[in-house]
PDB file of N, CA and C in Angstrom:
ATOM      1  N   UNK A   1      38.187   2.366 -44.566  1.00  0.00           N
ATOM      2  CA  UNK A   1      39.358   2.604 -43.738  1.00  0.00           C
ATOM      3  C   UNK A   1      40.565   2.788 -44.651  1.00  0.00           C
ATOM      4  N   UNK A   2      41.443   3.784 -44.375  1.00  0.00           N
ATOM      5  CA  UNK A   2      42.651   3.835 -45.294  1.00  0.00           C
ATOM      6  C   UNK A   2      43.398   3.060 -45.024  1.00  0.00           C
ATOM      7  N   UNK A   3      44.314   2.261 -45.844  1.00  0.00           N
ATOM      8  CA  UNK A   3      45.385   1.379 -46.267  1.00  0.00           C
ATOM      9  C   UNK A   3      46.485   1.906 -45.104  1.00  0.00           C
ATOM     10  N   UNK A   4      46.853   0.555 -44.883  1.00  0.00           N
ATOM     11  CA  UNK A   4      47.986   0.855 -43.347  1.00  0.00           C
ATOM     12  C   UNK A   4      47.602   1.316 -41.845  1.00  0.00           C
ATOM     13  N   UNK A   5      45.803   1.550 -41.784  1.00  0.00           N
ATOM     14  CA  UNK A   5      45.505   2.107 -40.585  1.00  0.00           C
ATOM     15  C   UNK A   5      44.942   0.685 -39.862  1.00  0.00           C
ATOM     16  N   UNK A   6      45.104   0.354 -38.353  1.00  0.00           N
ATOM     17  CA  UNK A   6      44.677  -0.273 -38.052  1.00  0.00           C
ATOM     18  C   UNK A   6      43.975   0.704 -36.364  1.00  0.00           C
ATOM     19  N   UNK A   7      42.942   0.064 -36.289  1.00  0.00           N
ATOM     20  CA  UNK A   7      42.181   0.746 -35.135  1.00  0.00           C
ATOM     21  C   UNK A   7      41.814  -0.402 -34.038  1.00  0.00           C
ATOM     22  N   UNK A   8      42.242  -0.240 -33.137  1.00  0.00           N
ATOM     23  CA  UNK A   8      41.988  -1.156 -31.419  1.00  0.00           C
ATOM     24  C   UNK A   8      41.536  -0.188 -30.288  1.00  0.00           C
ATOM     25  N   UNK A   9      40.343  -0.591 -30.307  1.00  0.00           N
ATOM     26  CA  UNK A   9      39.469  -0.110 -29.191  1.00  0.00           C
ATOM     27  C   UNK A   9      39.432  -0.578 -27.794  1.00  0.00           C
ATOM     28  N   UNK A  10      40.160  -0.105 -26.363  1.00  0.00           N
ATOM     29  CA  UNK A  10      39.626  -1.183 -25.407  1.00  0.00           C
ATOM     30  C   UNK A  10      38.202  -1.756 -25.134  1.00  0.00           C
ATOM     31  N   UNK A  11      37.530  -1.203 -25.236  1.00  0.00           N
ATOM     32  CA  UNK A  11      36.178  -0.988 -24.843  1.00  0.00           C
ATOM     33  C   UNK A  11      35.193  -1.040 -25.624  1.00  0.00           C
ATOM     34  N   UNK A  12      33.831  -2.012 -25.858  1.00  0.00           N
ATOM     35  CA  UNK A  12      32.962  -1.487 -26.635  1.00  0.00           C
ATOM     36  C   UNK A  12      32.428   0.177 -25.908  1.00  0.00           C
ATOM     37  N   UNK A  13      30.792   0.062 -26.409  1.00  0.00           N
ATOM     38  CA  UNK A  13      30.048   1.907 -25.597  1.00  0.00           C
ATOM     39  C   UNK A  13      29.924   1.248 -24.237  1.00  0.00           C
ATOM     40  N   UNK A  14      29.243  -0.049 -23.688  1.00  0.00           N
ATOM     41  CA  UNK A  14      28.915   0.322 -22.739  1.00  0.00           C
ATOM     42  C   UNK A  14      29.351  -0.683 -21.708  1.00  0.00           C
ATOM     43  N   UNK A  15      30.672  -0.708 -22.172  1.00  0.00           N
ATOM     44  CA  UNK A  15      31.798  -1.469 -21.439  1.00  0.00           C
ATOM     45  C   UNK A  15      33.024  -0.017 -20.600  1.00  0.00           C
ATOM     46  N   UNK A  16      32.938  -0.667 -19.641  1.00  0.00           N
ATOM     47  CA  UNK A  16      34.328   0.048 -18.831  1.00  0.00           C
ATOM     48  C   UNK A  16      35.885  -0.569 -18.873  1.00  0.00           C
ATOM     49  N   UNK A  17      36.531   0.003 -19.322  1.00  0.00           N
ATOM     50  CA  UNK A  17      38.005  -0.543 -19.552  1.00  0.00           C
ATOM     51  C   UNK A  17      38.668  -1.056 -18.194  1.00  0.00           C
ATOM     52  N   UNK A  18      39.295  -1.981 -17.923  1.00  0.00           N
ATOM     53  CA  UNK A  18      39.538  -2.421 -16.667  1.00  0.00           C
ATOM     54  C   UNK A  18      41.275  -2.225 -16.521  1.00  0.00           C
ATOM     55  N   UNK A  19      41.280  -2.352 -14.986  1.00  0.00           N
ATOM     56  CA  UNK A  19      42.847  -2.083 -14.864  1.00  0.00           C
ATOM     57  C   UNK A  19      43.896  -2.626 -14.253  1.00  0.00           C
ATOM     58  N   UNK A  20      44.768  -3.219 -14.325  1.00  0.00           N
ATOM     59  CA  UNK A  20      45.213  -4.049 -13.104  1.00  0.00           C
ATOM     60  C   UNK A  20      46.518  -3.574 -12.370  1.00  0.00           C
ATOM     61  N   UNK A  21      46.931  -3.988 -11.263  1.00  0.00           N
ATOM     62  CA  UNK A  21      47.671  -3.271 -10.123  1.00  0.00           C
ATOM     63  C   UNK A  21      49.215  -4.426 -10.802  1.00  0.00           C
ATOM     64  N   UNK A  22      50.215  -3.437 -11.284  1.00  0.00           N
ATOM     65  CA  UNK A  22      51.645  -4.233 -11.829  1.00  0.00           C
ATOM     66  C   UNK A  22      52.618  -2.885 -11.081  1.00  0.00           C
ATOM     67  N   UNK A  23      53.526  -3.533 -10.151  1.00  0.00           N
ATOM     68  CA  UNK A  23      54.379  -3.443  -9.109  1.00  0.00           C
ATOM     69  C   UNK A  23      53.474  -2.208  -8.359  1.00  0.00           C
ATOM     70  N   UNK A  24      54.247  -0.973  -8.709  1.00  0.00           N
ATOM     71  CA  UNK A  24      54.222   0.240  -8.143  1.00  0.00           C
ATOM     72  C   UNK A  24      52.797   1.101  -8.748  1.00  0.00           C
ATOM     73  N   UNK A  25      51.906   0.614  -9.804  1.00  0.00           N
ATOM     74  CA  UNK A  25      51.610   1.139 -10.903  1.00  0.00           C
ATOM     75  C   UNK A  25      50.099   0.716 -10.976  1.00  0.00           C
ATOM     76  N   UNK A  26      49.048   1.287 -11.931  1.00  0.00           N
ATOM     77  CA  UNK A  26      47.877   0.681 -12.264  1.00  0.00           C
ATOM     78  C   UNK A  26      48.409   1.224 -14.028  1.00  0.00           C
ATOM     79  N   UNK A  27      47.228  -0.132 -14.894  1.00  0.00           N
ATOM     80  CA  UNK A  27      47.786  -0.333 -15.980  1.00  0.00           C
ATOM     81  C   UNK A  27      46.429  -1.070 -16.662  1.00  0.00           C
ATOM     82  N   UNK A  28      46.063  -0.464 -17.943  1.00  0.00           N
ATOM     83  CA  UNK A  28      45.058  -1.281 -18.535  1.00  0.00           C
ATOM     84  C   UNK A  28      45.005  -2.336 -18.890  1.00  0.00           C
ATOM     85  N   UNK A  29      44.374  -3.521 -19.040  1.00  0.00           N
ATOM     86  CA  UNK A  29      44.155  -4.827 -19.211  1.00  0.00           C
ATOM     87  C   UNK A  29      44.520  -4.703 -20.801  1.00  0.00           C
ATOM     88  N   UNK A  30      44.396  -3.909 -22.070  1.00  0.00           N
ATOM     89  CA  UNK A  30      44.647  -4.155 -22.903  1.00  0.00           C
ATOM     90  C   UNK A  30      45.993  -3.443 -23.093  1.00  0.00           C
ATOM     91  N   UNK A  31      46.457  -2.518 -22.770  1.00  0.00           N
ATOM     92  CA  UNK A  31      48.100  -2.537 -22.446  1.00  0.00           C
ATOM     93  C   UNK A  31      48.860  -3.104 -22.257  1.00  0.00           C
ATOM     94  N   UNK A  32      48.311  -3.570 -20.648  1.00  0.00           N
ATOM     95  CA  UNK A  32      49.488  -4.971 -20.051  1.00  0.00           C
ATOM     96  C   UNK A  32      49.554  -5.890 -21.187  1.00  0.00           C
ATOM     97  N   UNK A  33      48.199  -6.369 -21.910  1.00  0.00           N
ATOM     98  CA  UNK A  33      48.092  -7.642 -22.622  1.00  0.00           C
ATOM     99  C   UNK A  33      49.178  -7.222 -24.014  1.00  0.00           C
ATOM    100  N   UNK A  34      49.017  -6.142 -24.713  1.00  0.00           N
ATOM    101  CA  UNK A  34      49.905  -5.898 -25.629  1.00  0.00           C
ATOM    102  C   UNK A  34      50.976  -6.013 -25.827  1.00  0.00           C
ATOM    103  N   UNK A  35      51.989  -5.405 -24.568  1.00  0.00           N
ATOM    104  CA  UNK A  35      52.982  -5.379 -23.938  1.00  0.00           C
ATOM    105  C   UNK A  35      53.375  -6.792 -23.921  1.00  0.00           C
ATOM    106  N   UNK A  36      52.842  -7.196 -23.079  1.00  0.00           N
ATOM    107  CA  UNK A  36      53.078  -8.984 -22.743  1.00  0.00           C
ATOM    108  C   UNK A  36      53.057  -9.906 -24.423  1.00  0.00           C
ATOM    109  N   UNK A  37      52.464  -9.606 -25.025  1.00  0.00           N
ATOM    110  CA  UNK A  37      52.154 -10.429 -26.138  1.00  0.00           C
ATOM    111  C   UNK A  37      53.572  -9.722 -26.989  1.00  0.00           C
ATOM    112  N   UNK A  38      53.400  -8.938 -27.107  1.00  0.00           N
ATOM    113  CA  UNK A  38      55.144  -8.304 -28.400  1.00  0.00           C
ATOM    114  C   UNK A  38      56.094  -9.047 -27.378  1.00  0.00           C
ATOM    115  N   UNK A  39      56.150  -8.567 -26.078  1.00  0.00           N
ATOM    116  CA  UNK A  39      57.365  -9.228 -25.489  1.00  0.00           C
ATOM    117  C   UNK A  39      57.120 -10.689 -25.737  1.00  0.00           C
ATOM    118  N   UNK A  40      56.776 -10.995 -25.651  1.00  0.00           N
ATOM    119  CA  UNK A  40      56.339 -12.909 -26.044  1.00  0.00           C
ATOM    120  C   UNK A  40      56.279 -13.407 -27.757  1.00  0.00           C
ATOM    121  N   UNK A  41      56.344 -12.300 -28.309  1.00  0.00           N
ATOM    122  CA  UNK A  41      56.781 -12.451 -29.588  1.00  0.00           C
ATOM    123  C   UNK A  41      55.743 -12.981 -30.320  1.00  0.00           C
ATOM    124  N   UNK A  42      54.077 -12.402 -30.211  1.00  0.00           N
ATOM    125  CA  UNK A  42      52.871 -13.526 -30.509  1.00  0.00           C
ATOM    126  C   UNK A  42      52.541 -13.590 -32.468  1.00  0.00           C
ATOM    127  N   UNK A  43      53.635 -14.404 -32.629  1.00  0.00           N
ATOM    128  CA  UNK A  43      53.702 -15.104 -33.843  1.00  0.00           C
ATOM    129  C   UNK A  43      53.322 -16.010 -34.258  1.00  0.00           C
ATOM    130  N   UNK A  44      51.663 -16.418 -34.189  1.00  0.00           N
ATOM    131  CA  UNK A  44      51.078 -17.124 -34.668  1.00  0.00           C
ATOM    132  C   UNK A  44      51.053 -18.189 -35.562  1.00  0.00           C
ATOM    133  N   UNK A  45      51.867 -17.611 -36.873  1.00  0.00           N
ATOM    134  CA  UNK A  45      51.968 -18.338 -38.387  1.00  0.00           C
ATOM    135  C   UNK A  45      53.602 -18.810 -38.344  1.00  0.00           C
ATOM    136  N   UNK A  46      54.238 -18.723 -37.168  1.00  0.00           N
ATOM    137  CA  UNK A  46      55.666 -18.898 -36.672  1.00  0.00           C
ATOM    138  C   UNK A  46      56.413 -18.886 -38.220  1.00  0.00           C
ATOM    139  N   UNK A  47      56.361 -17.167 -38.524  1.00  0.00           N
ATOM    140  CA  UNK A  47      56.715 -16.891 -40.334  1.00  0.00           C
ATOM    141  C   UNK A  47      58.349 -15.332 -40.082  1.00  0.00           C
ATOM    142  N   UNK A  48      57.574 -15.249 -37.982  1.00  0.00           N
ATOM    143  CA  UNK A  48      59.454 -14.618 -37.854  1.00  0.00           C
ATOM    144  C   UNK A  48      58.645 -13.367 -37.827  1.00  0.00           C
ATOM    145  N   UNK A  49      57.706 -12.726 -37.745  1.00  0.00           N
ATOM    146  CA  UNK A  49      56.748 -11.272 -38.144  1.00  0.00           C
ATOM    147  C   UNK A  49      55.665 -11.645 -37.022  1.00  0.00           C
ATOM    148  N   UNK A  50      55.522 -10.734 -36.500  1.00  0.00           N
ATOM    149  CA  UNK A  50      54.373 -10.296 -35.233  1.00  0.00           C
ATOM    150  C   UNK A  50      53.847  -9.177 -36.484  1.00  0.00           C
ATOM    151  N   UNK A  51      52.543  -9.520 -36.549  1.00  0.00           N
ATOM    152  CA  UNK A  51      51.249  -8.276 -37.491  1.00  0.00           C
ATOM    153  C   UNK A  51      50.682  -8.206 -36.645  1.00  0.00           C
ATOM    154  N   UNK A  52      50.258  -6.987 -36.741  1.00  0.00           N
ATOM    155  CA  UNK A  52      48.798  -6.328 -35.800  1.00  0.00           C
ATOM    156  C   UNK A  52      48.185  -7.072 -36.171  1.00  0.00           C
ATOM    157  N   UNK A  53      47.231  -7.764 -37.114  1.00  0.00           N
ATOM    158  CA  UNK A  53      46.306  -8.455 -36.905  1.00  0.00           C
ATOM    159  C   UNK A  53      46.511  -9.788 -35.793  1.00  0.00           C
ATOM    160  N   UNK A  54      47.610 -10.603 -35.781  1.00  0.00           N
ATOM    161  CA  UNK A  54      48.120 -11.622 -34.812  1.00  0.00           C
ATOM    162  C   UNK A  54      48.365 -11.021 -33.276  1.00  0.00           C
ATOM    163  N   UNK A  55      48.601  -9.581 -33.276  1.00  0.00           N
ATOM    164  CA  UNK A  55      48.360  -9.073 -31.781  1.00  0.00           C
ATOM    165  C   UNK A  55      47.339  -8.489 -31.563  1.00  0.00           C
ATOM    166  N   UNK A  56      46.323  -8.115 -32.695  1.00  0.00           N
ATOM    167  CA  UNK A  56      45.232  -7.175 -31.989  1.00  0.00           C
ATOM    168  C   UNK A  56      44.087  -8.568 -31.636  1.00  0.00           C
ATOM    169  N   UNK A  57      44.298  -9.444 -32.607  1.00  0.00           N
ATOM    170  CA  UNK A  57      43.472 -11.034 -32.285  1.00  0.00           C
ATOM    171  C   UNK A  57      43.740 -11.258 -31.046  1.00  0.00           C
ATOM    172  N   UNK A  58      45.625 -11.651 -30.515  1.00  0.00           N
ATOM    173  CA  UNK A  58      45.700 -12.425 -28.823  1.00  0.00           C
ATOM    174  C   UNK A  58      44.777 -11.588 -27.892  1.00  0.00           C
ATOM    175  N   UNK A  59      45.227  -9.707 -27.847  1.00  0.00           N
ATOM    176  CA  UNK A  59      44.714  -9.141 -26.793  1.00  0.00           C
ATOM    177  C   UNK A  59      43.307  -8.936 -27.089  1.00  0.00           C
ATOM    178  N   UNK A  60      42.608  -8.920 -27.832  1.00  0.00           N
ATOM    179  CA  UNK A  60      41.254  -8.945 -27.751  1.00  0.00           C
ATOM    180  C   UNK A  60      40.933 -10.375 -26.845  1.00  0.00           C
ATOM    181  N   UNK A  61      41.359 -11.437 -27.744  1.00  0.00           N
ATOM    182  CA  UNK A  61      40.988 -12.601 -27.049  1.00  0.00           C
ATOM    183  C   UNK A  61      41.307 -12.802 -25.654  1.00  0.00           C
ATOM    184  N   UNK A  62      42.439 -12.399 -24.882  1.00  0.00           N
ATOM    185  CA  UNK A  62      43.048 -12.499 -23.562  1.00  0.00           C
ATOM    186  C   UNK A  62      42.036 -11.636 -22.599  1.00  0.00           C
ATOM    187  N   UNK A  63      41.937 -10.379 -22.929  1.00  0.00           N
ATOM    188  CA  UNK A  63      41.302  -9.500 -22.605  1.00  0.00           C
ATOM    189  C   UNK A  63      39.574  -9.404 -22.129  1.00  0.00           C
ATOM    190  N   UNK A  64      38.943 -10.310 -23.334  1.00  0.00           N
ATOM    191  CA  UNK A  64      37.727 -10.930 -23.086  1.00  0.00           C
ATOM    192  C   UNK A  64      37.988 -12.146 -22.031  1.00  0.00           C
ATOM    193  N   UNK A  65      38.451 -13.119 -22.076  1.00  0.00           N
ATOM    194  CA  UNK A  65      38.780 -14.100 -21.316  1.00  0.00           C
ATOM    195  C   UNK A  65      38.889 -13.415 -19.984  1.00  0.00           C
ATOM    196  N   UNK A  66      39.909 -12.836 -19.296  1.00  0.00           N
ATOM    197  CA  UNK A  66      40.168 -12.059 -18.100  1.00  0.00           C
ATOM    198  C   UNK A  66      39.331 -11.498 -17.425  1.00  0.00           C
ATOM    199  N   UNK A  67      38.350 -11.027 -18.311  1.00  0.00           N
ATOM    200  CA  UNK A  67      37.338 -10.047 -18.012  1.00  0.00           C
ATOM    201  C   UNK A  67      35.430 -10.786 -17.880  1.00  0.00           C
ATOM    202  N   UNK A  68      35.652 -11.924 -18.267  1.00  0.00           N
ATOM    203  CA  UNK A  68      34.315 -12.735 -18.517  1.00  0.00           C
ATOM    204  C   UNK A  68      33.688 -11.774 -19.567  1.00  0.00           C
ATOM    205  N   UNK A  69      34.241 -11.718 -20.485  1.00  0.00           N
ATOM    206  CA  UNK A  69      33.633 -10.954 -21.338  1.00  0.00           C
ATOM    207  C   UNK A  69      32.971  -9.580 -20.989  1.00  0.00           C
ATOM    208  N   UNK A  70      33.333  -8.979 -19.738  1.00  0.00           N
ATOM    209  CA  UNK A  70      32.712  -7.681 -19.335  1.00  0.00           C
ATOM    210  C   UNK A  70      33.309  -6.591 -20.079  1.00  0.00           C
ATOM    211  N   UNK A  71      34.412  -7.057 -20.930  1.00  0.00           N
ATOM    212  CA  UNK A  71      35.568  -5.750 -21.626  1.00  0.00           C
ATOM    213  C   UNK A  71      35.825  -6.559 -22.739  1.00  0.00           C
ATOM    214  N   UNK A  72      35.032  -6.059 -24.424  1.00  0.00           N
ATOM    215  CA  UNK A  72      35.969  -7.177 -25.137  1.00  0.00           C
ATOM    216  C   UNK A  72      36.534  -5.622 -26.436  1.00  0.00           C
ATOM    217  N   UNK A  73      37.720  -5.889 -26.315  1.00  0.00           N
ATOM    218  CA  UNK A  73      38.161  -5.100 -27.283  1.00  0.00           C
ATOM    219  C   UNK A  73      37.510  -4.792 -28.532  1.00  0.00           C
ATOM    220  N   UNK A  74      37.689  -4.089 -29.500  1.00  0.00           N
ATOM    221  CA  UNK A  74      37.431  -4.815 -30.760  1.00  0.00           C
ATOM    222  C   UNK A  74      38.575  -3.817 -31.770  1.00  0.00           C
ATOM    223  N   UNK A  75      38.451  -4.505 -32.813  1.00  0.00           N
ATOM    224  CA  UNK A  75      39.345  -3.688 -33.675  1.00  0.00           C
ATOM    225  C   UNK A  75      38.624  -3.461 -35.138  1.00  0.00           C
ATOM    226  N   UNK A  76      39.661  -2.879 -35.991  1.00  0.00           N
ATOM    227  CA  UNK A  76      39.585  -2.885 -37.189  1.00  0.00           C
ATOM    228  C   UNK A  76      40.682  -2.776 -37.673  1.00  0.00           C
ATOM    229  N   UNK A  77      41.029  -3.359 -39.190  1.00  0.00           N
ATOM    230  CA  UNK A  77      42.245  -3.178 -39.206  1.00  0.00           C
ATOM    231  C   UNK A  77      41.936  -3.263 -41.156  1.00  0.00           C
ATOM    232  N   UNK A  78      42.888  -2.488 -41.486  1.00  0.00           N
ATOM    233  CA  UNK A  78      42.804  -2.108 -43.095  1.00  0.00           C
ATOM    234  C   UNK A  78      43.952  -3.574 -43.680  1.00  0.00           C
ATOM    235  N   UNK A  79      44.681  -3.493 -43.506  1.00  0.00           N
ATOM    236  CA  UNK A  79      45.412  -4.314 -43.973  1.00  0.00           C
ATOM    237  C   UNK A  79      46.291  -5.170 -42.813  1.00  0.00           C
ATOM    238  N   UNK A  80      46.116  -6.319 -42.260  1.00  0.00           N
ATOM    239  CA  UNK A  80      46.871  -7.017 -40.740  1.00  0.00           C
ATOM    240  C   UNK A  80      47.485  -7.836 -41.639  1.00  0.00           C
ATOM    241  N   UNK A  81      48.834  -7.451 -42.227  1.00  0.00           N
ATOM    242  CA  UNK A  81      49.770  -7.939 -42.649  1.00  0.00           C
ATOM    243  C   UNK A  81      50.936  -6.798 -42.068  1.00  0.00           C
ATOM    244  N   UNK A  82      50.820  -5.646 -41.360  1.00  0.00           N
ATOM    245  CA  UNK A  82      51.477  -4.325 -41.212  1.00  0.00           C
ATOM    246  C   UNK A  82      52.212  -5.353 -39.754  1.00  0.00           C
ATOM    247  N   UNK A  83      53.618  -5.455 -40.013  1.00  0.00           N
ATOM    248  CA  UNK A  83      54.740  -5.738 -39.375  1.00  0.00           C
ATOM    249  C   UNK A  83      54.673  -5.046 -38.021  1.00  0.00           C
ATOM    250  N   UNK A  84      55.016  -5.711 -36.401  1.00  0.00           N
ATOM    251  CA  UNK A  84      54.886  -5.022 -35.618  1.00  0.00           C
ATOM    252  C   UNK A  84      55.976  -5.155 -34.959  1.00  0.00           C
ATOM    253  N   UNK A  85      56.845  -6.613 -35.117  1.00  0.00           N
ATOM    254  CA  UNK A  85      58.056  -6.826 -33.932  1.00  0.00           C
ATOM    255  C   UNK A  85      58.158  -8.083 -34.796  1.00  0.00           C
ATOM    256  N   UNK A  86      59.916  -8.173 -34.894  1.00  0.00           N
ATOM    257  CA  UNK A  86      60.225  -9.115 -35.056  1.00  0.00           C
ATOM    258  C   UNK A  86      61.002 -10.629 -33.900  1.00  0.00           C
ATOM    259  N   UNK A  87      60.134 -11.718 -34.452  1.00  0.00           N
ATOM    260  CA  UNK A  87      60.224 -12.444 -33.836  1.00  0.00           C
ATOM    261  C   UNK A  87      61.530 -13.144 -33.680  1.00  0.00           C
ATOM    262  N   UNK A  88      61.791 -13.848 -32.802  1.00  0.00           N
ATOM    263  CA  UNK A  88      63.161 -14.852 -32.074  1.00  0.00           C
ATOM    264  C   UNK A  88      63.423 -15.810 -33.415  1.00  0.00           C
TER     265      UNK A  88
END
């Protein structure tokens, strides 16, 4: 994998991505969860830096949980030190 790329999959092959109903709208379970987690600032090592690796970890994990494991993300990631949002 090249340096700086990180890859998040919703879905394994023979998983279906799921969706949930937010106000007016339908919206993927690993979207909403993304969304929700930067806005929540998911800073793990509380070091002030949200990394993709510390958000692609919550929403995988949230995502499986929600889903009974019927949807588990997965990722890859070259280097999860790559800065995503800074924290409060």
């Amino acid at each position: 994998m090249e340096q700086g790329r990180a890859v998040l999959v919703s879905a394994g092959v023979n998983e279906t991505s799921q969706e949930r109903q937010t106000g007016h709208h339908r919206e993927g379970l690993v979207t909403s969860w993304r969304v929700e987690k930067l806005a929540s600032k998911a800073d793990w090592n509380h070091e002030g830096i949200v990394t993709v690796a510390e958000m692609f970890r919550l929403v995988a994990d949230r995502v499986r949980e929600e889903t009974q494991s019927a949807q588990v993300p997965r990722y890859e990631i070259a280097d999860g030190t790559i800065p995503l949002a800074v924290a409060p």
